[in-house]
C-alpha atoms as a PDB file:
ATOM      1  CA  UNK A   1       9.596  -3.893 -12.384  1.00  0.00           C
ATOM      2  CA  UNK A   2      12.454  -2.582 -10.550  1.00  0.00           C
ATOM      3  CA  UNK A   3      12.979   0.327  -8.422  1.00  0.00           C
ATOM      4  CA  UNK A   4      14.577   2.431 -11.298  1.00  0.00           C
ATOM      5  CA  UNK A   5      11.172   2.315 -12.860  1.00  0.00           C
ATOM      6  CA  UNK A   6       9.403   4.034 -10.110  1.00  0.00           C
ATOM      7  CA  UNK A   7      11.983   6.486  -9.477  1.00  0.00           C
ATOM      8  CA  UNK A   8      12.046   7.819 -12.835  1.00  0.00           C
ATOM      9  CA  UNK A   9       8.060   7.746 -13.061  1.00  0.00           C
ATOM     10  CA  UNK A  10       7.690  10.195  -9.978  1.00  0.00           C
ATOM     11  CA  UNK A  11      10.531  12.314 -11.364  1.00  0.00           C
ATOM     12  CA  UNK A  12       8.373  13.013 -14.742  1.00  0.00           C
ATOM     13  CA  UNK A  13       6.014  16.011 -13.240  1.00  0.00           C
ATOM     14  CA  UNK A  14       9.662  17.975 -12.873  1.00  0.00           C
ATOM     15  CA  UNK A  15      13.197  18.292 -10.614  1.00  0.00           C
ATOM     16  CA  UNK A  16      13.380  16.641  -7.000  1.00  0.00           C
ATOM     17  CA  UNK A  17      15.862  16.353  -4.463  1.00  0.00           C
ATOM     18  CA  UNK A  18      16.685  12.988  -2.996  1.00  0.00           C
ATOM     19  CA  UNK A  19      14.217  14.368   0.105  1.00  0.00           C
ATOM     20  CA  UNK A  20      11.658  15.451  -2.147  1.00  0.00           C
ATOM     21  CA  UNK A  21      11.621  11.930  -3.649  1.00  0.00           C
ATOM     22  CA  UNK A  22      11.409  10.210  -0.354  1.00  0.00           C
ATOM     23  CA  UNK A  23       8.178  12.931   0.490  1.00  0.00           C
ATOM     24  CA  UNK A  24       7.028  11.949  -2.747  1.00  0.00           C
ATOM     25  CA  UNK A  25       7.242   8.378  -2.409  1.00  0.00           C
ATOM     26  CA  UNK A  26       6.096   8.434   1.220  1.00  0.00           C
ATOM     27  CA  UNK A  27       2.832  10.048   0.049  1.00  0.00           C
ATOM     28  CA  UNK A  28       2.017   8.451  -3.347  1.00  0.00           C
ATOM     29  CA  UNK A  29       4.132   5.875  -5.124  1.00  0.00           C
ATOM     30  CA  UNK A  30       4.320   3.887  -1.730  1.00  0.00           C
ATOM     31  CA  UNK A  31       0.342   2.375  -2.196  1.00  0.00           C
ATOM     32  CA  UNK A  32       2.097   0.543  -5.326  1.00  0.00           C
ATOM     33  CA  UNK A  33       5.775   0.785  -4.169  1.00  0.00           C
ATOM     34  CA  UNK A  34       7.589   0.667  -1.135  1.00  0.00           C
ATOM     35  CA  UNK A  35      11.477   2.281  -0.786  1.00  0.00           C
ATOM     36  CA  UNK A  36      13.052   3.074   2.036  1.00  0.00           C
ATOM     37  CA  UNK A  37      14.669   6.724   1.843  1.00  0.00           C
ATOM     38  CA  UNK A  38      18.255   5.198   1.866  1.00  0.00           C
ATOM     39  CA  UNK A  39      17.603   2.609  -1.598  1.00  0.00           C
ATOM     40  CA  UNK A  40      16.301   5.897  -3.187  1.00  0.00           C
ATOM     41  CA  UNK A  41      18.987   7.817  -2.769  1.00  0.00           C
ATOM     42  CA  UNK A  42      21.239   5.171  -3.747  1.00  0.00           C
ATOM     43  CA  UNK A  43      18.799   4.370  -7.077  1.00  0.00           C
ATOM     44  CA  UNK A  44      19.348   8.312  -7.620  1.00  0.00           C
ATOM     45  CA  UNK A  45      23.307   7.655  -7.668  1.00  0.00           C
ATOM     46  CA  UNK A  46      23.022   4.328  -9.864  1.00  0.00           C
ATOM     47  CA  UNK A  47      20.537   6.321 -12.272  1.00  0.00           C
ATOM     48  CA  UNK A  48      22.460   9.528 -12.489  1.00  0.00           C
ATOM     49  CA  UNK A  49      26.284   7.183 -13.502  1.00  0.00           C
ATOM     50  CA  UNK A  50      23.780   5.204 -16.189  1.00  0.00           C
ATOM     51  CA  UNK A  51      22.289   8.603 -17.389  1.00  0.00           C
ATOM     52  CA  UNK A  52      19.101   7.772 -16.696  1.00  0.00           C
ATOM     53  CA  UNK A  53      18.563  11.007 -14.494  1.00  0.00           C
ATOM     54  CA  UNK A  54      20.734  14.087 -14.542  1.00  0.00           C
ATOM     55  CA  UNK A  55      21.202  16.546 -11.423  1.00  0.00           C
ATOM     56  CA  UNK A  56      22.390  19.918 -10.641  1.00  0.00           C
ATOM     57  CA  UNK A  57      23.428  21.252  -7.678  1.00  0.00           C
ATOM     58  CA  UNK A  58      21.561  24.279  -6.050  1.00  0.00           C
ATOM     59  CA  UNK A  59      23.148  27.028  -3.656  1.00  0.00           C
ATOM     60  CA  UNK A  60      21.123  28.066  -0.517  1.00  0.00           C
ATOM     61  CA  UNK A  61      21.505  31.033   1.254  1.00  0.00           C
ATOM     62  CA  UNK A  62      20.285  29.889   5.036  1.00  0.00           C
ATOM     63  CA  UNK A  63      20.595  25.737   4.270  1.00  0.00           C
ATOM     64  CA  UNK A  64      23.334  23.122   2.780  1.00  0.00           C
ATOM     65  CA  UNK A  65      23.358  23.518  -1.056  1.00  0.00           C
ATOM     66  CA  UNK A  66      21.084  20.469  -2.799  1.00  0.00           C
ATOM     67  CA  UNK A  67      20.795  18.686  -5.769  1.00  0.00           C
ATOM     68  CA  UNK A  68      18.079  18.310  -7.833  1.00  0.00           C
ATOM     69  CA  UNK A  69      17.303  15.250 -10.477  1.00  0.00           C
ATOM     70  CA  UNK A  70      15.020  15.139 -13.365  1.00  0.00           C
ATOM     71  CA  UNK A  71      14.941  12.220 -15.988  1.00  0.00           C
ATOM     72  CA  UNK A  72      17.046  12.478 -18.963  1.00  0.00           C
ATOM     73  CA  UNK A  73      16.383  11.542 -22.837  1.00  0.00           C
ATOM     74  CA  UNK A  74      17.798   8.173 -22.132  1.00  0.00           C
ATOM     75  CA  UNK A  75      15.478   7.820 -18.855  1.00  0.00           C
ATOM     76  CA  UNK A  76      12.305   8.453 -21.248  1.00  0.00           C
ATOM     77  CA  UNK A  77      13.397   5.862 -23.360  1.00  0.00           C
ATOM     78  CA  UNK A  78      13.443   3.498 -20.566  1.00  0.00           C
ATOM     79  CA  UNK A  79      10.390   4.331 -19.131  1.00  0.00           C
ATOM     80  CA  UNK A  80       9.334   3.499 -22.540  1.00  0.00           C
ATOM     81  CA  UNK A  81      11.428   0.163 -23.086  1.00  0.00           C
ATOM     82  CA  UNK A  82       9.884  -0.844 -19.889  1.00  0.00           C
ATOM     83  CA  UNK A  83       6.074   0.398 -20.516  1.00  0.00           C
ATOM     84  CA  UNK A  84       6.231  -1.369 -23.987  1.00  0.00           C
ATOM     85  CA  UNK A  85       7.335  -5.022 -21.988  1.00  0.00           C
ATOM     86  CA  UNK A  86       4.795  -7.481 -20.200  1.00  0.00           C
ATOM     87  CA  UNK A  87       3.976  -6.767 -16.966  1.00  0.00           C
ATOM     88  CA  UNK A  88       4.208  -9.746 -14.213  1.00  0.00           C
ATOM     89  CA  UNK A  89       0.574 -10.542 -11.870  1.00  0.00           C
ATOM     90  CA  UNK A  90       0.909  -9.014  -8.924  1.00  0.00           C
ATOM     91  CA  UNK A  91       0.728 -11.436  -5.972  1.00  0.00           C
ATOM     92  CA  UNK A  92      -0.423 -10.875  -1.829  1.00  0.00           C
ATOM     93  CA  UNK A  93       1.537 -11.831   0.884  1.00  0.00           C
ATOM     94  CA  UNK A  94       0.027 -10.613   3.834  1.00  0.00           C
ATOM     95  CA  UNK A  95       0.761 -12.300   7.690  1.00  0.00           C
ATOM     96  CA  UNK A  96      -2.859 -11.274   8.793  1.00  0.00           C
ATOM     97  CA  UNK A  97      -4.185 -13.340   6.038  1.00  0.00           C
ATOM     98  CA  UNK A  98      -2.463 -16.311   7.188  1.00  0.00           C
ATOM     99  CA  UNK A  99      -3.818 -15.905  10.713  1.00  0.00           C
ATOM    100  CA  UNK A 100      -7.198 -15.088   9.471  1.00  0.00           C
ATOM    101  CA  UNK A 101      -6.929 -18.421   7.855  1.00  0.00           C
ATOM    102  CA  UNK A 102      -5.922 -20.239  11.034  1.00  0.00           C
ATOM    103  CA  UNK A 103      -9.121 -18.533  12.876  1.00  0.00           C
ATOM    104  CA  UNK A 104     -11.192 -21.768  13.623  1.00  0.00           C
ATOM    105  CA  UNK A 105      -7.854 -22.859  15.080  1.00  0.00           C
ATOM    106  CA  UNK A 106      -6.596 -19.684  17.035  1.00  0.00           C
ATOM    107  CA  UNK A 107      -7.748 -17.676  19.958  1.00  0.00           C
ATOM    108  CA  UNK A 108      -9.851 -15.176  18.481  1.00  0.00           C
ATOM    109  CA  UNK A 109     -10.051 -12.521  20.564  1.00  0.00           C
ATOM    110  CA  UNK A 110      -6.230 -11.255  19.854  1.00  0.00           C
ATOM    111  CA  UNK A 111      -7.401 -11.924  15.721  1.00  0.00           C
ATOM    112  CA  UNK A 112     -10.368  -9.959  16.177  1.00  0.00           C
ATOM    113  CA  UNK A 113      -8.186  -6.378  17.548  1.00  0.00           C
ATOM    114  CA  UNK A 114      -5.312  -7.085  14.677  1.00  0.00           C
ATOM    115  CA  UNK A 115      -8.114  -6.990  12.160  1.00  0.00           C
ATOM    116  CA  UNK A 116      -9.500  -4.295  13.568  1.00  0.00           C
ATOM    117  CA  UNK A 117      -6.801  -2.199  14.131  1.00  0.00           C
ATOM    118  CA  UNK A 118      -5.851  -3.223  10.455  1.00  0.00           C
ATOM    119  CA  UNK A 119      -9.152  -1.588   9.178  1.00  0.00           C
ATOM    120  CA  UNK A 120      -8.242   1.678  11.303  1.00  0.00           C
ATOM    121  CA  UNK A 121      -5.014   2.062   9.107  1.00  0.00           C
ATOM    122  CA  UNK A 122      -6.488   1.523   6.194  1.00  0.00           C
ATOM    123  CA  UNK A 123      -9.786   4.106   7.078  1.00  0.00           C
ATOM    124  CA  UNK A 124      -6.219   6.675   7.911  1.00  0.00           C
ATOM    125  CA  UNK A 125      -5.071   6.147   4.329  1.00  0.00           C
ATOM    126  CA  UNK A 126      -8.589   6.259   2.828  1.00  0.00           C
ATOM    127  CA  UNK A 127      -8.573   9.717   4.198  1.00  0.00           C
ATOM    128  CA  UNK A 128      -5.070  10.563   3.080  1.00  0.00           C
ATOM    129  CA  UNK A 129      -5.721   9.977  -0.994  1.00  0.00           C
ATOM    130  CA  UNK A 130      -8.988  11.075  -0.888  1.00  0.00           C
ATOM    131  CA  UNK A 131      -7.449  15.038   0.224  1.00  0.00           C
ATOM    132  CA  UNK A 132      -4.539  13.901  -2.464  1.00  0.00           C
ATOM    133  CA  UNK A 133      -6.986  13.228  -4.796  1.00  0.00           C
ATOM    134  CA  UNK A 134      -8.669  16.614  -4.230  1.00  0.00           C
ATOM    135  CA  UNK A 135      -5.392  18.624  -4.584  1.00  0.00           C
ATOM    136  CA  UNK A 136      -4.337  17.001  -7.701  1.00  0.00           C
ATOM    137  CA  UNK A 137      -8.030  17.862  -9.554  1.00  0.00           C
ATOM    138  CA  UNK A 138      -8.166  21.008  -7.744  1.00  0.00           C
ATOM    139  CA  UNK A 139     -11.478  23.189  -9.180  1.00  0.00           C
ATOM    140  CA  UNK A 140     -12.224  20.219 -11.614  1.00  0.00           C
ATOM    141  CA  UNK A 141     -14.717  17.727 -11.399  1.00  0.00           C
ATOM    142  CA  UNK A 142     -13.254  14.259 -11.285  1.00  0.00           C
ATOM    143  CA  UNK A 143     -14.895  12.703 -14.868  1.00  0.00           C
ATOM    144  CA  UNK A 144     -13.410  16.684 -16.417  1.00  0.00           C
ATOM    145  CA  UNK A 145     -10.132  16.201 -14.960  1.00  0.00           C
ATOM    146  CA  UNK A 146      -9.942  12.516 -16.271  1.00  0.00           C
ATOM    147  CA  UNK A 147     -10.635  13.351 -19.538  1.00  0.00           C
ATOM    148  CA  UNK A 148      -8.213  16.346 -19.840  1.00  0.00           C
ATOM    149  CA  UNK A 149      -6.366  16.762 -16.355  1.00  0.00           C
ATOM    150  CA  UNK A 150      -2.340  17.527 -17.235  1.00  0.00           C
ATOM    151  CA  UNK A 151      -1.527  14.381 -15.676  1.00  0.00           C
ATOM    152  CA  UNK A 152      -3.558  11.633 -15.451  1.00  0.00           C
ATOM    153  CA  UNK A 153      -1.110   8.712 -14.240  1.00  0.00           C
ATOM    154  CA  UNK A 154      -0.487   9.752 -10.927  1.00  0.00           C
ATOM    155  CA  UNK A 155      -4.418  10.135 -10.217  1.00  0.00           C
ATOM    156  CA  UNK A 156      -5.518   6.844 -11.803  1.00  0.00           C
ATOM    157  CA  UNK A 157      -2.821   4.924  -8.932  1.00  0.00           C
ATOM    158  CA  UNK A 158      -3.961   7.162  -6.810  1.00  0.00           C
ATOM    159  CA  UNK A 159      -7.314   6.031  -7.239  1.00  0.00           C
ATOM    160  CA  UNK A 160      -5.965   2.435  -7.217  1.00  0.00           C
ATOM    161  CA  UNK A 161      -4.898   3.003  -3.904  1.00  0.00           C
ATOM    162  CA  UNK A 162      -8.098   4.632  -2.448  1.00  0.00           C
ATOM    163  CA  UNK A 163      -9.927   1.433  -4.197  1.00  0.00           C
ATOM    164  CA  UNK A 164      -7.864  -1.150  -2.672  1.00  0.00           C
ATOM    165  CA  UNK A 165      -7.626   0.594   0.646  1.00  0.00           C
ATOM    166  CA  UNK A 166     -11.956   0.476   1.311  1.00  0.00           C
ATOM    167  CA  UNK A 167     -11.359  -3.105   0.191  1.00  0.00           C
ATOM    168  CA  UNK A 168      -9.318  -3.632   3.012  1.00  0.00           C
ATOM    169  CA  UNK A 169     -11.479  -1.349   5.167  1.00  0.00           C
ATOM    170  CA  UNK A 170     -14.725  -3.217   4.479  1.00  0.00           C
ATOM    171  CA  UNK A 171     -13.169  -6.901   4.823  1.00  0.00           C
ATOM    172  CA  UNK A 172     -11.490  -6.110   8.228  1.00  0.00           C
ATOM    173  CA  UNK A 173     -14.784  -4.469   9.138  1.00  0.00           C
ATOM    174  CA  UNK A 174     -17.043  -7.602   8.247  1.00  0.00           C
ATOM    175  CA  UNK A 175     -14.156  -9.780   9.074  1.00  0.00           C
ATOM    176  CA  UNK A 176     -14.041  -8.741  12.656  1.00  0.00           C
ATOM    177  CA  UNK A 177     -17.901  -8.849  13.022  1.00  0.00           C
ATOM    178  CA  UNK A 178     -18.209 -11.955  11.895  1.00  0.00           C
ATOM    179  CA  UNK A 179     -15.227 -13.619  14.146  1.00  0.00           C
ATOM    180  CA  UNK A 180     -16.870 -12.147  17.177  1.00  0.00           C
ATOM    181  CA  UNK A 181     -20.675 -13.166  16.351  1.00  0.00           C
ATOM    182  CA  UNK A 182     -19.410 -16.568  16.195  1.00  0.00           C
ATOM    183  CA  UNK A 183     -17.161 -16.145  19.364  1.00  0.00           C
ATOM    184  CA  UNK A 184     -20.114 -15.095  20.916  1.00  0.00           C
ATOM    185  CA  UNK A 185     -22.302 -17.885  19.954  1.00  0.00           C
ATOM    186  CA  UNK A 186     -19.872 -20.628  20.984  1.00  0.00           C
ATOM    187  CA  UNK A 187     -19.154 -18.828  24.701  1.00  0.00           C
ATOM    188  CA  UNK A 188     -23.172 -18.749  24.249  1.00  0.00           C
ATOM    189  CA  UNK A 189     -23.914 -22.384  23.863  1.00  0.00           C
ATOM    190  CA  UNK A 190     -21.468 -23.147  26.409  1.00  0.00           C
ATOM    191  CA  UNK A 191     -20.265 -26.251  24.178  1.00  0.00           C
ATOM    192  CA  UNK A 192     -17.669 -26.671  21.310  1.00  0.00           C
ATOM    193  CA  UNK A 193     -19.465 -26.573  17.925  1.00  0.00           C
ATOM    194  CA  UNK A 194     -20.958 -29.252  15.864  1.00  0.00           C
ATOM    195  CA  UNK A 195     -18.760 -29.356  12.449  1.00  0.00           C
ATOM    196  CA  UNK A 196     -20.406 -29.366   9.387  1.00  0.00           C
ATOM    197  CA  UNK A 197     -23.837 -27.333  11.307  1.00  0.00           C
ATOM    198  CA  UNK A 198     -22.292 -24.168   9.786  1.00  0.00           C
ATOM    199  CA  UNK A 199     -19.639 -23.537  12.937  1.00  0.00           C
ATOM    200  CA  UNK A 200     -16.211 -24.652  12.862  1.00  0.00           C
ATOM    201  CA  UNK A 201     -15.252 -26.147  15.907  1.00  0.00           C
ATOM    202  CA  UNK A 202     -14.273 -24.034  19.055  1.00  0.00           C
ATOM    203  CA  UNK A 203     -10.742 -23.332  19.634  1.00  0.00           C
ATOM    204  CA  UNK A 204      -9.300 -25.327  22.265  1.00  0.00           C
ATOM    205  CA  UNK A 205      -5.552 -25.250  23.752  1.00  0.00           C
ATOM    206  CA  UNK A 206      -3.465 -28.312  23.011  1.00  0.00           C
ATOM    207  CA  UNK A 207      -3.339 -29.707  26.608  1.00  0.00           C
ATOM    208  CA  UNK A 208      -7.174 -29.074  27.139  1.00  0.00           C
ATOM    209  CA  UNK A 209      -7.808 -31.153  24.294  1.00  0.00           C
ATOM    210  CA  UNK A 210      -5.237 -33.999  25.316  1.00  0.00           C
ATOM    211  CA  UNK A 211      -6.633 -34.274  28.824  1.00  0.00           C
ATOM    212  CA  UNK A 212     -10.119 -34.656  27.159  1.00  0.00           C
ATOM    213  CA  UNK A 213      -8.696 -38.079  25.508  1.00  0.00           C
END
């Protein structure tokens, strides 16, 4: 998938400036795409000389004049080309993972606030799609606006992102607990832990463990 893709999917509900894309980005397509405002605008430019997108520029009486895109003939077909190929697996590559997997290694008390503060974010953007998932159903139900909502697309990633979101929530959440019930227990016993009793060893700092030799 490239960028073109996901520019001319959240220009389908109707015209956008540049800024309106960057809003719209910022606020849904970002939980399965991230842009910064400056490669949008220059995807707009690169879409509008292929004809993917057309725009039209609009006078303002009290601000700069704008322009306004919308996707073309030839940008439907390629939204179409493109739905109709294989899609790749998505893969992770996180930098909290990787110290999460160093834990029986690391101090833990400086793991323990990054996963915490991790599940904060993601409670912050549990929050956010849940009021975007609200507005885009408005009086409907969710299982009546599913079945004949106007557009479903943008709710179904939507609801992709609230999903993977309270994953993240919950594993910081039991990750952190369990980190510092077994930080606890070693500080506790007062003595590095037995491997292969169900504790990893205790962290200890390179020169404490070569003066221990």
């Amino acid at each position: 998938m490239a960028l073109r893709h996901a520019v001319l999917a959240a220009l389908l509900d109707g015209e956008l400036s540049g800024y309106q894309l960057a809003k719209a980005f910022d606020v849904g397509v970002a939980n399965f795409w991230h842009a910064l405002p400056q490669q949008l605008y220059a995807e707009l430019a690169r879409l509008e000389k292929e004809g993917l997108v057309a725009g039209r520029r609009v006078v303002q009486e009290t601000r700069p004049a704008k322009r306004l895109f919308h996707v073309t003939d030839a940008g439907l077909a390629e939204l179409e080309r493109f739905a109709a190929a294989a899609s790749k697996p998505s893969f992770v590559r996180d930098d909290l993972l990787v110290k999460v997997q160093a834990a029986d290694h690391v101090d833990a008390g400086p793991l323990i606030r990054q996963v915490e503060e991790r599940a904060a974010v993601a409670e912050a953007k549990i929050d956010l799609f849940r009021r975007i998932l609200r507005k885009m159903r408005g009086d409907l139900g969710e299982e009546e606006f599913l079945r004949a909502g106007r557009r479903v697309g943008p709710y179904l990633t939507c609801l992709r992102g609230l999903a993977f979101e309270e994953g993240n929530r919950d594993w910081c959440l039991r990750t952190a607990a369990i980190l510092r019930d077994r930080n606890a227990a070693v500080a506790g016993a007062g003595t590095p832990a037995v491997p292969g009793e169900g504790t990893a060893p205790a962290y200890r700092r390179p020169e404490v463990a070569r003066a221990e030799r």
